[in-house]
N, C-alpha and C. Protein backbone atom coordinates (compact mmCIF):
# COMPACT_ATOMS: atom_id res chain seq x y z
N UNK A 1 137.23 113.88 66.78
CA UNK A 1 135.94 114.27 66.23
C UNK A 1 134.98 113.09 66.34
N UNK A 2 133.94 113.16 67.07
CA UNK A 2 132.93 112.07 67.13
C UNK A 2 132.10 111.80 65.62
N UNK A 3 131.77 110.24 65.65
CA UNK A 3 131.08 109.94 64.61
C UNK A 3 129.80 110.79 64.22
N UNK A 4 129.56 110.97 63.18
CA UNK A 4 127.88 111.53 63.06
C UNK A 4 126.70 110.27 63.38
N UNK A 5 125.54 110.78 64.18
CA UNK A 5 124.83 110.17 63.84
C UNK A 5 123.31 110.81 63.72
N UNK A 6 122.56 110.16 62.99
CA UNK A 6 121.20 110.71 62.19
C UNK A 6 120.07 109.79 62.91
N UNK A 7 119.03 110.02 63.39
CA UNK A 7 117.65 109.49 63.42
C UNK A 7 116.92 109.53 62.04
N UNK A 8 116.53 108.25 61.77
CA UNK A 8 115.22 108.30 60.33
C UNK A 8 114.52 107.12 60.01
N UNK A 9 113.72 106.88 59.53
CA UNK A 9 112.94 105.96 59.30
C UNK A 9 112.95 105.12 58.29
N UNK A 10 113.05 104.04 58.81
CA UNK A 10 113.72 102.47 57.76
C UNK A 10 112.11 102.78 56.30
N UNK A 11 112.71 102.80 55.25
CA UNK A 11 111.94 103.02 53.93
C UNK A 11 112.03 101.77 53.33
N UNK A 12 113.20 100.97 53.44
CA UNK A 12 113.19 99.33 52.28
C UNK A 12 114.06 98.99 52.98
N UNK A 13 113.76 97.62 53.71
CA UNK A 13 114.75 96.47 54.18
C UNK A 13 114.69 95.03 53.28
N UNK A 14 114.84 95.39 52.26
CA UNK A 14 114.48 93.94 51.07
C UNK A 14 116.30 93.63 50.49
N UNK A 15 117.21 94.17 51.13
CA UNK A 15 118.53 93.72 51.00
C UNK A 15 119.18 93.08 52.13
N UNK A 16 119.86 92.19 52.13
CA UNK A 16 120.44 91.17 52.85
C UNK A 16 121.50 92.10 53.43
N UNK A 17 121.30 92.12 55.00
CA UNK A 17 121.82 92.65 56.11
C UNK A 17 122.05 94.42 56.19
N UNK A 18 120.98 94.93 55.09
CA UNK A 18 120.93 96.56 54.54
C UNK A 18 119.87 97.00 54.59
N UNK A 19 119.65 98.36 55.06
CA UNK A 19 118.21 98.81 55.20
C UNK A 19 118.86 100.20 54.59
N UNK A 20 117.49 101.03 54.36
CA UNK A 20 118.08 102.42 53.56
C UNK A 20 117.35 102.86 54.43
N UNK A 21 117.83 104.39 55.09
CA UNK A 21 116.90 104.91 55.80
C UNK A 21 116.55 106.21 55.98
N UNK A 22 115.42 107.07 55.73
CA UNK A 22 115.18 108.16 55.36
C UNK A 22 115.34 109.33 56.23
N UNK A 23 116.23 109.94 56.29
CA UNK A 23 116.46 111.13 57.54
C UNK A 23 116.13 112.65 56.89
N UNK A 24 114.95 113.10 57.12
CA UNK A 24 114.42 114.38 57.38
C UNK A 24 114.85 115.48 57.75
N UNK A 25 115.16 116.43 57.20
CA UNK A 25 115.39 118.12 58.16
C UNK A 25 115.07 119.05 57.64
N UNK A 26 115.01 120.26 58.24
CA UNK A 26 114.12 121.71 57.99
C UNK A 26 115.26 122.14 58.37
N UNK A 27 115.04 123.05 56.92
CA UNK A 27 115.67 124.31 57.17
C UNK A 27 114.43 125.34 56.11
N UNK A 28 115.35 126.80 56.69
CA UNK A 28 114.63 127.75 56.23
C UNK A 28 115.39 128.23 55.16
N UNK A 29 114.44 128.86 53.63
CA UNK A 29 114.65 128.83 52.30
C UNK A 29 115.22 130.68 52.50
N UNK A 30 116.43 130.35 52.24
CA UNK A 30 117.15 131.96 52.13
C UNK A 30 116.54 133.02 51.65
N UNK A 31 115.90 132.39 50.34
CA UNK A 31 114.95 133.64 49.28
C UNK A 31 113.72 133.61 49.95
N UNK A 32 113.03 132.60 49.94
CA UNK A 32 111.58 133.18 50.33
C UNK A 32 111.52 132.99 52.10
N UNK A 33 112.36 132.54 52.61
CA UNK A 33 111.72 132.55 53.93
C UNK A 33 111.19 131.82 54.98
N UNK A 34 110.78 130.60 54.06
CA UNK A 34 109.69 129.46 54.00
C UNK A 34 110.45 128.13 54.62
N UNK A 35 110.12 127.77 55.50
CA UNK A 35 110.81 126.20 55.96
C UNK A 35 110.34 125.03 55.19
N UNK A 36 111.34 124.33 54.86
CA UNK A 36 111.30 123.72 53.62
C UNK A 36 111.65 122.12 54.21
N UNK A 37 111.09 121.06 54.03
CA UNK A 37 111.33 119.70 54.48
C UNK A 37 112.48 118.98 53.58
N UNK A 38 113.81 118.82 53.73
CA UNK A 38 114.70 117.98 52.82
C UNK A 38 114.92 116.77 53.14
N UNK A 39 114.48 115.62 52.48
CA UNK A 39 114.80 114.36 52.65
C UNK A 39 116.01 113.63 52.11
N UNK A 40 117.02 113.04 53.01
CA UNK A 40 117.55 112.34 52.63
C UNK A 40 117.95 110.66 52.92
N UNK A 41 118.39 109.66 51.76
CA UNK A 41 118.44 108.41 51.61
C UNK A 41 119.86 108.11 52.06
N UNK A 42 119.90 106.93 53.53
CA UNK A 42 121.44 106.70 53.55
C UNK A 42 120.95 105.15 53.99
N UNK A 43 122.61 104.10 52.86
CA UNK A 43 122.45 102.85 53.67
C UNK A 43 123.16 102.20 54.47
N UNK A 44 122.03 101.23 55.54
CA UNK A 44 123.15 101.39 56.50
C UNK A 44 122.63 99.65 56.72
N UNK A 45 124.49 99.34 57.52
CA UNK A 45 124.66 98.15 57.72
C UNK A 45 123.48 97.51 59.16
N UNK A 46 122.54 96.66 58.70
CA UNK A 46 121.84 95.90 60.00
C UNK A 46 122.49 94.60 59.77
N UNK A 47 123.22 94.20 61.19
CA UNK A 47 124.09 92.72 61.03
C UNK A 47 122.69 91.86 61.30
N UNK A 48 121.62 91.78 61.86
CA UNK A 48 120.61 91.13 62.30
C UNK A 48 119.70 91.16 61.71
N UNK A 49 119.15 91.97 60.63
CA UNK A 49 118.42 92.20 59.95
C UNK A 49 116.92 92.06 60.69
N UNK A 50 117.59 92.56 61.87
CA UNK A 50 115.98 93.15 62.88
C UNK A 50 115.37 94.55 62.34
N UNK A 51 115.22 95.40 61.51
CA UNK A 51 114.54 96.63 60.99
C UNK A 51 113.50 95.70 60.29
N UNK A 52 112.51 96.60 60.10
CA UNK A 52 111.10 96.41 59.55
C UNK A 52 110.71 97.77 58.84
N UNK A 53 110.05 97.75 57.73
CA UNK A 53 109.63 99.17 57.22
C UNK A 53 109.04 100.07 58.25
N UNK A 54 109.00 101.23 58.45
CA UNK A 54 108.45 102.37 59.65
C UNK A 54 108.84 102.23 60.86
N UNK A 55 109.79 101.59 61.12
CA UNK A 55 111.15 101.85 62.47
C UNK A 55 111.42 102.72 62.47
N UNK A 56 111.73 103.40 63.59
CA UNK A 56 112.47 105.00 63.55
C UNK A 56 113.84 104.39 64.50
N UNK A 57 114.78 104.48 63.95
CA UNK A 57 116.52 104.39 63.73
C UNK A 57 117.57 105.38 64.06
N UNK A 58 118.63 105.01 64.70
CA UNK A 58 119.44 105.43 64.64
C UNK A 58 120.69 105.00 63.97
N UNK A 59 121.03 105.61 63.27
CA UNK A 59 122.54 104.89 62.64
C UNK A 59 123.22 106.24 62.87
N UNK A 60 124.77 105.27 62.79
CA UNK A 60 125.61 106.03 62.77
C UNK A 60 127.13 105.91 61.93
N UNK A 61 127.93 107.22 61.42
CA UNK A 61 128.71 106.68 60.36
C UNK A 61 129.71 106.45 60.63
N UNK A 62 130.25 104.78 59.54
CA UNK A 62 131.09 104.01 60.25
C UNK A 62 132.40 104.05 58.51
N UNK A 63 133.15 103.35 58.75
CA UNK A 63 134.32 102.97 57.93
C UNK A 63 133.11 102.57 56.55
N UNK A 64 133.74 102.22 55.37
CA UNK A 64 132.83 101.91 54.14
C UNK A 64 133.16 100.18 54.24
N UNK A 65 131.07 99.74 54.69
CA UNK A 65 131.34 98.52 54.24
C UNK A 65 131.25 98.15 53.03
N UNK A 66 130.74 98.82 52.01
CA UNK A 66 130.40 98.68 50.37
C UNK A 66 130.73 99.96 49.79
N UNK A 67 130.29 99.82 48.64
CA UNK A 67 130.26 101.39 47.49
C UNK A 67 129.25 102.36 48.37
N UNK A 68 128.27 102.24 48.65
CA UNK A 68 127.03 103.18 49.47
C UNK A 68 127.11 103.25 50.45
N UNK A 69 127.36 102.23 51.30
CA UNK A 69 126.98 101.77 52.56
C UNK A 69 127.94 102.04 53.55
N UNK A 70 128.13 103.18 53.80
CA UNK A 70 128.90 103.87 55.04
C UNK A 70 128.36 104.21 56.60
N UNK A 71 126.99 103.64 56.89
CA UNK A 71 126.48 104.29 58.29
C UNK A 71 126.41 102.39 58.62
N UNK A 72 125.96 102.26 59.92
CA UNK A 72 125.42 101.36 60.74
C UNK A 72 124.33 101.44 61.86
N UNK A 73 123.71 100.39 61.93
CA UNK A 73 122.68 100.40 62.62
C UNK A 73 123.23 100.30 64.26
N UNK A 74 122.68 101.66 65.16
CA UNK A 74 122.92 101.52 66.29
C UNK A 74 121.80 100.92 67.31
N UNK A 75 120.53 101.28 66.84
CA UNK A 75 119.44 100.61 67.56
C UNK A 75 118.33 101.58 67.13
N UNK A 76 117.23 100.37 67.45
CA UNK A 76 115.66 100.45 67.48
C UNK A 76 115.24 101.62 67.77
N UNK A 77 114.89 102.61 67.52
CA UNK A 77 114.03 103.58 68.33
C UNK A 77 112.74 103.48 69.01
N UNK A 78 112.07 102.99 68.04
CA UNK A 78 110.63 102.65 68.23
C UNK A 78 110.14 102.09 66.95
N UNK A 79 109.51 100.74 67.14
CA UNK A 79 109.66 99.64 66.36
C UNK A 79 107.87 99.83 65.65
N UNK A 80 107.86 99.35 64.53
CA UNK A 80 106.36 99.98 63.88
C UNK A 80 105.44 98.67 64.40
N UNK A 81 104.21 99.10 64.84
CA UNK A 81 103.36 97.08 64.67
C UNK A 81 102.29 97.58 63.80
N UNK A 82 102.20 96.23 62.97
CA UNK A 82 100.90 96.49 62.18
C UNK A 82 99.93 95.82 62.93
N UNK A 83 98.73 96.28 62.62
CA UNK A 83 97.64 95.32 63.24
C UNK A 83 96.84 94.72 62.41
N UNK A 84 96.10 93.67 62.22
CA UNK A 84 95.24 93.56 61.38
C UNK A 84 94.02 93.14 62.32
């Protein structure tokens, strides 16, 4: 059985070698009908601590390196720039 892996967007990289990252999906609401946006929070191991807030990510889930922290960072998707 292959690993899972999720695309989502780095939300807080303010932990040492950990980013949390927000993965998105639609589904449609049984009762009314209505496609409904569900967000969810997973953290995942960055050994480089190359993520930046508004990266779009791929991780994928690995052995437990902590209590939470079961996915890993596979790479960059597309990296955010701010401008000023």
């Amino acid at each position: 059985m292959p690993a899972k892996e999720r695309v989502g967007t780095v939300v807080s990289n303010k932990m040492e070698k950990t980013i949390v990252v927000a993965v998105e999906s639609r589904y449609k609401s049984p009762i009314y009908s209505k496609v409904k946006l569900r967000t969810k929070r997973y953290l995942a191991h960055d050994e480089f601590n190359e993520c930046n807030i508004g990266d779009q990510v791929l991780v994928q889930e690995r052995r437990p390196y902590s209590r939470r922290k079961r996915w890993v960072l596979i790479k960059v998707i597309n990296k955010e720039s701010f401008s000023n």
